[in-house]
Structure formats: C-alpha cells, structure tokens
Protein backbone atom coordinates (compact mmCIF):
# COMPACT_ATOMS: atom_id res chain seq x y z
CA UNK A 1 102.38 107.02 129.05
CA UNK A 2 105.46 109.77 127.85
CA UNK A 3 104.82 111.74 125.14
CA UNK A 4 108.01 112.19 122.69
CA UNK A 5 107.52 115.05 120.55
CA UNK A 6 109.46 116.23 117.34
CA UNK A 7 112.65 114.14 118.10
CA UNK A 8 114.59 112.79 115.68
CA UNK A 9 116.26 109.85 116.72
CA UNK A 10 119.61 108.44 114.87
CA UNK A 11 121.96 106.00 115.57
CA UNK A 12 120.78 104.60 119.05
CA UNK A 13 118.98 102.18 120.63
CA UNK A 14 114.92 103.36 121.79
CA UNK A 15 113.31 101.94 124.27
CA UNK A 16 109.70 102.06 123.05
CA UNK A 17 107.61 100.65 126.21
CA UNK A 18 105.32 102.99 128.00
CA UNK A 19 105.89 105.89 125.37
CA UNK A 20 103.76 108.05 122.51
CA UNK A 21 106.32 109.10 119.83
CA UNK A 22 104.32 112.19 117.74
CA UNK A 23 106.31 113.39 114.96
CA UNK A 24 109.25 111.60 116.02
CA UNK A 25 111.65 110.25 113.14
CA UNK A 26 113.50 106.73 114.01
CA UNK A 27 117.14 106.57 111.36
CA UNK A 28 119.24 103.74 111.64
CA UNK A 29 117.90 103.35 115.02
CA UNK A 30 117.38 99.67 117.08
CA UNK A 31 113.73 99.50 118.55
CA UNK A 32 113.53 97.93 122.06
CA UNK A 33 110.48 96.64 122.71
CA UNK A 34 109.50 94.67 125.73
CA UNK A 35 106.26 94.32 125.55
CA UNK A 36 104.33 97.51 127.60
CA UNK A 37 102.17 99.55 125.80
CA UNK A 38 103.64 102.12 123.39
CA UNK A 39 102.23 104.21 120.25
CA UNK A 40 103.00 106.79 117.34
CA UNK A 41 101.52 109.10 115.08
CA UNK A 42 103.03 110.92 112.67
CA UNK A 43 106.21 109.44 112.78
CA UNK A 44 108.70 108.11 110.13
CA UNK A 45 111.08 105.35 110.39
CA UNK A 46 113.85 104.05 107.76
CA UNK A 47 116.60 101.76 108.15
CA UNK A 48 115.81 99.76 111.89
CA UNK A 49 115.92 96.83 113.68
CA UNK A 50 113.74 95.49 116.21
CA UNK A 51 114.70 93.98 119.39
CA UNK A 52 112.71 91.69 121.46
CA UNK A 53 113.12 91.98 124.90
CA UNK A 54 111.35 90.38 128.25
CA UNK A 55 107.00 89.72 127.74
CA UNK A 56 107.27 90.62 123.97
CA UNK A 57 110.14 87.33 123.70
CA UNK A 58 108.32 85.26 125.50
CA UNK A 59 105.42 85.33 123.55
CA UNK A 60 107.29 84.76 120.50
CA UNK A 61 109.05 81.85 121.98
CA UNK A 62 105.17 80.39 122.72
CA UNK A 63 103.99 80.97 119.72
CA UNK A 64 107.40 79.35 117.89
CA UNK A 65 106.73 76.57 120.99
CA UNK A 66 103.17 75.96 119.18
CA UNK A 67 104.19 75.85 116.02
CA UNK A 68 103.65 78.68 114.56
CA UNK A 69 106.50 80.25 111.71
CA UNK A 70 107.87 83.62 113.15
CA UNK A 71 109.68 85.38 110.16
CA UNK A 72 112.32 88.08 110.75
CA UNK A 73 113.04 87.83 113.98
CA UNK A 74 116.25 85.70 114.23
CA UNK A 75 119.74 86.83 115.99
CA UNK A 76 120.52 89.27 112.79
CA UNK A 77 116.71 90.83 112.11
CA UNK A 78 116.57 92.19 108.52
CA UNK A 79 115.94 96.52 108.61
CA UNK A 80 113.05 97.61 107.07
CA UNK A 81 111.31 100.85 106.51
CA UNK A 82 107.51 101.80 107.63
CA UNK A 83 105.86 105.34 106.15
C-alpha cells in the first residue's frame, strides 16, 4: 500500500484503492473507489462525492439485486462531510 502524507487535495478526482492517506485533507474532491484496500488516519474531508467504480459497483448492484435499499448512491450522490 502508498502512503500519502500531508496533502491537501482540492478540486480533483482521488483514486483511493491501494493507498494510506495520513493527514491528508480531501475539499470538494470526488473519491474513486474501486474496491482494493485503502485507509486514513488523521485526515479531514468536507464537501465530496463518492464514485463507485469496478468490484466496489458490483457489489452494490448484488446487494440492490437481493433486495436490499442502497441510499445515496444514485447518478448525482449527495456531498457530505466526515471529521
């Protein structure tokens, strides 16, 4: 796994698969995530979106198959903000 130190990301899309984000701030930023492993500590994030790509869409699209109600996650995800 990459480690990601001490960047502060704005405005762009970040691929989070396969990396460790320490004390990393996400703004305004589009998460990619496609289903590899990937961690952070000490990190902020405000204002994203979340985009499911490849093994993590698939297993949505199961889990919607078997019934169960995935919120938040259609074409136009809603932003949020984790601390």
């Amino acid at each position: 796994m990459d480690e990601v130190r001490g960047k502060s990301f704005r405005n762009e899309v970040v691929k989070l698969d396969g990396n460790l984000f320490i004390n990393c701030s996400f703004e305004n930023c589009v998460l990619q995530f496609s289903g590899d492993h990937c961690e952070w500590e000490h990190s902020h994030f405000a204002n994203y979106r979340i985009v499911l790509d490849g093994k993590a869409n698939n297993t949505i699209q199961v889990l919607r198959g078997l019934g169960f109600n995935i919120r938040g996650l259609e074409s136009d995800p809603p932003t949020g903000a984790v601390h």
